[in-house]
Protein backbone atom coordinates (compact mmCIF):
# COMPACT_ATOMS: atom_id res chain seq x y z
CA UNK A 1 0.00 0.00 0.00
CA UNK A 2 1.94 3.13 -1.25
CA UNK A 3 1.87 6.51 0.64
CA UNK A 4 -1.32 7.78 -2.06
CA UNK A 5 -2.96 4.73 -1.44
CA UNK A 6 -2.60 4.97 2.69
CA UNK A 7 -4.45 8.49 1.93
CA UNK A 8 -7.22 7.33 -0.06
CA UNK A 9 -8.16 3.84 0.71
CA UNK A 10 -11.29 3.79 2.11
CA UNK A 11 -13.17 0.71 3.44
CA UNK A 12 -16.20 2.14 4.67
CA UNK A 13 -17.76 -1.07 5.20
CA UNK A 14 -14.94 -2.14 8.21
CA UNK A 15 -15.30 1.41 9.51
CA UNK A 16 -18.96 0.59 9.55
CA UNK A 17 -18.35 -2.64 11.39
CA UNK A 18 -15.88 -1.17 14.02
CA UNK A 19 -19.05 1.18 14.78
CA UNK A 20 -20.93 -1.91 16.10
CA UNK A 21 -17.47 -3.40 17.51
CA UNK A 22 -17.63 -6.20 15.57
CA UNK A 23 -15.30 -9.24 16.08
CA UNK A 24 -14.25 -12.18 14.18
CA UNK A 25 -14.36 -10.03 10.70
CA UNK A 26 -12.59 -12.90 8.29
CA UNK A 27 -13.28 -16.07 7.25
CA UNK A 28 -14.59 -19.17 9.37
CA UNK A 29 -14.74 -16.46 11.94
CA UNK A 30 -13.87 -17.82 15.68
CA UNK A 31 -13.21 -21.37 14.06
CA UNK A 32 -9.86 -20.34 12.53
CA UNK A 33 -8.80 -17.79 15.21
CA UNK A 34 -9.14 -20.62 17.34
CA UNK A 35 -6.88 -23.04 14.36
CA UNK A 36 -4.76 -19.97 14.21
CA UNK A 37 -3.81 -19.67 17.79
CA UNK A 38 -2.85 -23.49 17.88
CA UNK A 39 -0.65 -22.93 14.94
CA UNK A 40 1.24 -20.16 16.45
CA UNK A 41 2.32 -22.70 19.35
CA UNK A 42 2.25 -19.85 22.21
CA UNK A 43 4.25 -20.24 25.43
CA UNK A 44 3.38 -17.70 28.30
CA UNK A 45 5.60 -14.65 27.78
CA UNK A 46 5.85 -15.21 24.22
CA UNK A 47 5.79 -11.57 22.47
CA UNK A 48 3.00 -11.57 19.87
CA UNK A 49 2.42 -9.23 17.35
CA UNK A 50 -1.15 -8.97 14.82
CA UNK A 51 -0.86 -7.06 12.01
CA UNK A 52 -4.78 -5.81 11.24
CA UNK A 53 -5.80 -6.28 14.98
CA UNK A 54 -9.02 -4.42 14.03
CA UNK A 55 -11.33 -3.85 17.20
CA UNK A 56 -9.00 -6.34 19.76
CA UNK A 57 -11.07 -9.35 20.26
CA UNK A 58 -8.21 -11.86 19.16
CA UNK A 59 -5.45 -9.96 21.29
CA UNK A 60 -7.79 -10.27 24.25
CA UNK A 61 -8.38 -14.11 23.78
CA UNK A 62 -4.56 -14.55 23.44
CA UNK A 63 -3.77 -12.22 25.59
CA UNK A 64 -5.82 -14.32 28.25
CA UNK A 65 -6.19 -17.41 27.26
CA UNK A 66 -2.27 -18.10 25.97
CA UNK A 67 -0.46 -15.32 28.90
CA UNK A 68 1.33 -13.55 26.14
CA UNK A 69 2.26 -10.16 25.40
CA UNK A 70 -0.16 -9.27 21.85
CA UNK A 71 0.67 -5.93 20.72
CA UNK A 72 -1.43 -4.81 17.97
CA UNK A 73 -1.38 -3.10 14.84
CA UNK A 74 -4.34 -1.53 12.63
CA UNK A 75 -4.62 1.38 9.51
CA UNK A 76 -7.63 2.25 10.90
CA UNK A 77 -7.95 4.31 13.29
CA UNK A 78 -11.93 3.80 14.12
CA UNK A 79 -11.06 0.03 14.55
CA UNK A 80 -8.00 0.92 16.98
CA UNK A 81 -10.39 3.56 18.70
CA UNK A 82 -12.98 0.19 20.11
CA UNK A 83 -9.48 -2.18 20.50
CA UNK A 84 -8.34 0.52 22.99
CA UNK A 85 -11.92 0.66 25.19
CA UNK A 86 -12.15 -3.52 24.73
CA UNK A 87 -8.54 -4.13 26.29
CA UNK A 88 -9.24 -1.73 28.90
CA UNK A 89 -12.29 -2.38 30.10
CA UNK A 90 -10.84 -6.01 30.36
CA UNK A 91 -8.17 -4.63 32.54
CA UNK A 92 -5.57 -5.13 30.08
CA UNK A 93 -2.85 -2.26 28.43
CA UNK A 94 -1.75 -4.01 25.77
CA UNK A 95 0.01 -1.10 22.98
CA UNK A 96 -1.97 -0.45 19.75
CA UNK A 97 -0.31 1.59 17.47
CA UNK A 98 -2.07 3.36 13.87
CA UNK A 99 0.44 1.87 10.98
CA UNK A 100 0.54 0.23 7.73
CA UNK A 101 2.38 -3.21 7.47
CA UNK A 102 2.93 -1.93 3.38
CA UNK A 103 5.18 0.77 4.27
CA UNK A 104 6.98 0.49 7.91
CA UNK A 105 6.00 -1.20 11.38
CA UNK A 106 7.21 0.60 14.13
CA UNK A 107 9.39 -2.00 15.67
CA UNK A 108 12.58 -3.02 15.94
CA UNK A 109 13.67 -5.98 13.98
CA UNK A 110 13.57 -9.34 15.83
CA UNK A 111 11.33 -7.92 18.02
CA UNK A 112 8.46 -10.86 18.29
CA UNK A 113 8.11 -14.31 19.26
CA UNK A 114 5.63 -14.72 16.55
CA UNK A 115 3.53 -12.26 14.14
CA UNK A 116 -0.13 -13.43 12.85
CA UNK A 117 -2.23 -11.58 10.38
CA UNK A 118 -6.52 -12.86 9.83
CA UNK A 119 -7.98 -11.44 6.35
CA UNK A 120 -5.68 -8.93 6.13
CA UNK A 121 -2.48 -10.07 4.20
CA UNK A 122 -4.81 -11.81 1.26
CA UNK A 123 -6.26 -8.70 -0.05
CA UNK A 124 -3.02 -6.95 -0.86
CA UNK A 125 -1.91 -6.29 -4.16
CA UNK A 126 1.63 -8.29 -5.50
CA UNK A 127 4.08 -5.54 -4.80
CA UNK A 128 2.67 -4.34 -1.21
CA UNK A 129 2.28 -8.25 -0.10
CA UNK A 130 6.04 -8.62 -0.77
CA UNK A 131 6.64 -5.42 1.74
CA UNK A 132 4.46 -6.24 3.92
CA UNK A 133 6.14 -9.95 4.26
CA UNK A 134 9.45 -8.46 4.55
CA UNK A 135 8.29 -6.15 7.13
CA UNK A 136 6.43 -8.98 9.41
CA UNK A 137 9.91 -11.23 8.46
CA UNK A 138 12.56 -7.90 9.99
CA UNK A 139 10.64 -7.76 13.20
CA UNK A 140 9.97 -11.37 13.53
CA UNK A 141 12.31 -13.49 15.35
CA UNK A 142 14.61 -16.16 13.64
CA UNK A 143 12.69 -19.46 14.53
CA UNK A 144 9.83 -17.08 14.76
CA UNK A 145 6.53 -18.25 13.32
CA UNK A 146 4.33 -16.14 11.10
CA UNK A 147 0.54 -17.10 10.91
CA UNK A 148 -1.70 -16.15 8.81
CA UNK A 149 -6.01 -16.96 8.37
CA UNK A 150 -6.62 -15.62 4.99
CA UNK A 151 -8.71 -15.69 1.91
CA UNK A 152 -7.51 -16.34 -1.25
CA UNK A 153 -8.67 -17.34 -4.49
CA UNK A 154 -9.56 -21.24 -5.46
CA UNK A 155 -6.93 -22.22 -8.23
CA UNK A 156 -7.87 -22.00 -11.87
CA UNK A 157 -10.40 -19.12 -11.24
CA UNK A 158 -10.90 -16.99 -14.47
CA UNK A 159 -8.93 -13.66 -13.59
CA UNK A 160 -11.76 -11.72 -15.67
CA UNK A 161 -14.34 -13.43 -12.60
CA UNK A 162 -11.16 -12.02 -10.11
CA UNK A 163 -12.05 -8.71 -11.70
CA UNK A 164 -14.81 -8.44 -11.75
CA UNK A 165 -16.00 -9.33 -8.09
CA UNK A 166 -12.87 -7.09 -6.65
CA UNK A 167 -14.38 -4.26 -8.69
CA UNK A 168 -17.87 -4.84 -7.07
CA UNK A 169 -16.25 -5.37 -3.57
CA UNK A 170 -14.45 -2.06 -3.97
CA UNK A 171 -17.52 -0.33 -5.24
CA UNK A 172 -19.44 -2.02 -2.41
CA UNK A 173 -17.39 -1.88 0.78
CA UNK A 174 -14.04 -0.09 -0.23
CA UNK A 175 -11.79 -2.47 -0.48
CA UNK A 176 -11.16 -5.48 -2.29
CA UNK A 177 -12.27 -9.33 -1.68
CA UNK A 178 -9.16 -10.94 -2.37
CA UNK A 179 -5.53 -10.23 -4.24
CA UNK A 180 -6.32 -8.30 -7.44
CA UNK A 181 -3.71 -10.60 -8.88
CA UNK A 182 -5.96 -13.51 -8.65
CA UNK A 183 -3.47 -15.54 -6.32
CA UNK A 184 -4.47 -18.88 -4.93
CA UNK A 185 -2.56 -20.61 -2.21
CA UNK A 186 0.07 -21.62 -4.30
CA UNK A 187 1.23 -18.36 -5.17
CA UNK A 188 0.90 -16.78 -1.85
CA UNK A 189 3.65 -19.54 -0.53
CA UNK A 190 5.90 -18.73 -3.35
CA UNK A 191 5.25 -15.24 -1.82
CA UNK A 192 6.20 -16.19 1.21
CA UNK A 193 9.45 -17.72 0.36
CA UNK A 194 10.68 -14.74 -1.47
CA UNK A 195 10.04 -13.11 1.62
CA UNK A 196 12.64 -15.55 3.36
CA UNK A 197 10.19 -17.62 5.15
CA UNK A 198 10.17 -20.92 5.13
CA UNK A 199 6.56 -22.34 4.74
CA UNK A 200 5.11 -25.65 6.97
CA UNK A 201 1.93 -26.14 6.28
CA UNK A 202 -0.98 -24.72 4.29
CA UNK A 203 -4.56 -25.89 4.46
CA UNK A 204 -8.24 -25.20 3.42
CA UNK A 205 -10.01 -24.58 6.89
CA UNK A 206 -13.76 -25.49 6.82
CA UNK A 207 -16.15 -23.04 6.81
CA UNK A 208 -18.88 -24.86 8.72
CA UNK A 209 -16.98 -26.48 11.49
CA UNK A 210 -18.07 -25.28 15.12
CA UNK A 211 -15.94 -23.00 17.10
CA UNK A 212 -15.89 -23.31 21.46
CA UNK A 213 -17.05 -20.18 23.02
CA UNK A 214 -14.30 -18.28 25.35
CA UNK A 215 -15.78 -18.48 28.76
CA UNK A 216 -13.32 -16.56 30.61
CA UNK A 217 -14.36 -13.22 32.73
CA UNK A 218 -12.36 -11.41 30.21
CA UNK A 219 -14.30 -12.98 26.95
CA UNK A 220 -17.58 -12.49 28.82
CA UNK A 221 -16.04 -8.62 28.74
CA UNK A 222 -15.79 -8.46 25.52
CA UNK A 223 -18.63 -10.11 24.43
CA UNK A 224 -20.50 -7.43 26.54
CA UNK A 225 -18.29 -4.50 24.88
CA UNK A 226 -19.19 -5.39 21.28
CA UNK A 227 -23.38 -5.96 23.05
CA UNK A 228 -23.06 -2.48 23.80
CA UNK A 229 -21.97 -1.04 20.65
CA UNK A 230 -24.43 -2.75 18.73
CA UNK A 231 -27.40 -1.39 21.27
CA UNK A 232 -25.95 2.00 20.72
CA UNK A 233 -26.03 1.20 17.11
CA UNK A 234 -29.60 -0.11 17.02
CA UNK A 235 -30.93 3.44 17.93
CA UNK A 236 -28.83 5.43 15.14
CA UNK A 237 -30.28 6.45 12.59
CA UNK A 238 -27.41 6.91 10.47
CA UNK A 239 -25.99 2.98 11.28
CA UNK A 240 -29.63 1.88 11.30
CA UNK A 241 -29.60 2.91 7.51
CA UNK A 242 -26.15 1.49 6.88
CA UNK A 243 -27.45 -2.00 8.36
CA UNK A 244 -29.98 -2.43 5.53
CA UNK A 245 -27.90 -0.91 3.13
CA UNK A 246 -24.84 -3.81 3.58
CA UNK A 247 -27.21 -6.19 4.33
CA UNK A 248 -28.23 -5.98 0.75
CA UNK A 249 -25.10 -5.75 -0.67
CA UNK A 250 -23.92 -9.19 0.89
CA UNK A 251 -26.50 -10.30 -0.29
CA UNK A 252 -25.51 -9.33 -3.75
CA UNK A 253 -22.33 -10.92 -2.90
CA UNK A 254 -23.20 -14.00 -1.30
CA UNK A 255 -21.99 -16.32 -3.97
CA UNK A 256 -18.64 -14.71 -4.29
CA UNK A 257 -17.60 -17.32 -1.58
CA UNK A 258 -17.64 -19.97 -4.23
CA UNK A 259 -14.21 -18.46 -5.78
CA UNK A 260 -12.80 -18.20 -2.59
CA UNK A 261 -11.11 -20.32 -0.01
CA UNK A 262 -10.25 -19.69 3.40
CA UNK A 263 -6.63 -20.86 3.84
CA UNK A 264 -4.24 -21.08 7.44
CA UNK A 265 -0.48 -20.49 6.27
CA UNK A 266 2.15 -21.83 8.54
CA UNK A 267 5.92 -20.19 8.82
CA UNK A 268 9.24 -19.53 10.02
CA UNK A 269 11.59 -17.30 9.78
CA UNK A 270 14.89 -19.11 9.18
């Protein structure tokens, strides 16, 4: 994501969903967070970092669940604003920090025990993927792992069909559904590798399987922070009209899903 494009991108739909402090916003929702933490193989006092922490449900699960240090990082500011009041209403002070992954993270290099990223690495375009890669590699430990719950396209699909739902997505919600390249898990390794990462494991998660609930004081927190963003929301006018308004549009969209897998990519840094 260049410097023009930090300034201009514009994905009113997640700013929308931050509004009702939303959670879970990728694919198989809580089923591959929950695959995703298991991947990442945490130890307490691990230093974590995610890269597109959006409104901090997933650094407060890890944060409690795995006693690690999750520092977070988000572009967008109205997602960092409800991570902030989540973590501290759970009692927890965990940094956030405003950056893009595309251009510079804030940290030093080896900084992190491991670095995870959910729906937010697969919708970058070929040249920003490689810098954001090499930017999650510098601050990553070596033997570090990098994990990453994202959605990319099903080999073989047509790139004119790759098109043509990224332009309606953009049009739609601001931001595309997947790489504009039309990359399917195969590329994305090779992407990964050029990065200097040595790839594990990659596999299709299933979007149907069930997911445990956290039942911690802390998740029963959070749960209540996003319950009282969405009442707030549900006497809005303006967020009342925005609810039908994207509720028809994913509906318009609701077969896009057939072009698209949800994939869990497994890494080191050697």
């Amino acid at each position: 994501m260049s410097v023009s494009r930090l300034s201009t991108f514009d994905p009113h739909y997640l700013k929308y969903l931050a509004e009702l402090g939303s959670t879970n916003l990728h694919a198989s929702a809580a089923v591959a967070t929950e695959r995703l933490r298991s991947a990442l193989i945490l130890e307490p006092g691990h230093h974590v970092l995610e890269v597109g922490c959006g409104t901090g449900g997933t650094m407060l699960k890890f944060a409690s669940e795995s006693q690690v240090q999750v520092d977070g990082v988000d572009i967008l500011e109205e997602m960092l604003r409800v991570a902030r009041l989540r973590l501290r209403v759970a009692g927890l002070h965990n940094p956030l920090v405003r950056a893009d992954a595309t251009l510079a993270l804030p940290f030093r290099n080896e900084t992190y025990d491991a670095v995870f990223t959910e729906s937010v690495l697969g919708i970058q375009p070929p040249a920003n993927a490689d810098a954001f890669l090499s930017e999650v590699w510098r601050v990553l430990k070596t033997g570090g792992r990098f994990v990453a719950n994202e959605g990319v396209w099903k080999t073989g699909t047509p790139l004119e069909t790759v098109e043509a739902i990224n332009r309606a997505c953009i049009h739609d919600f601001g931001f595309s559904c997947a790489s504009c390249a039309g990359w399917s898990k195969e590329d994305w390794i090779l992407c990964m590798k050029r990065a200097g990462f040595t790839v594990i494991h990659a596999e299709s998660l299933d979007l149907h399987a069930s997911a445990r609930m956290d039942s911690s004081i802390r998740g029963h927190v959070s749960r209540l922070v996003t319950l009282g963003f969405r009442l707030k929301a549900s006497l809005n006018p303006r967020l009342i009209g925005l609810r039908r308004r994207y509720h028809k549009l994913l509906e318009k969209h609701r077969d896009d899903h057939h072009c698209i897998e949800a994939n869990l990519f497994v890494a080191i840094k050697t």
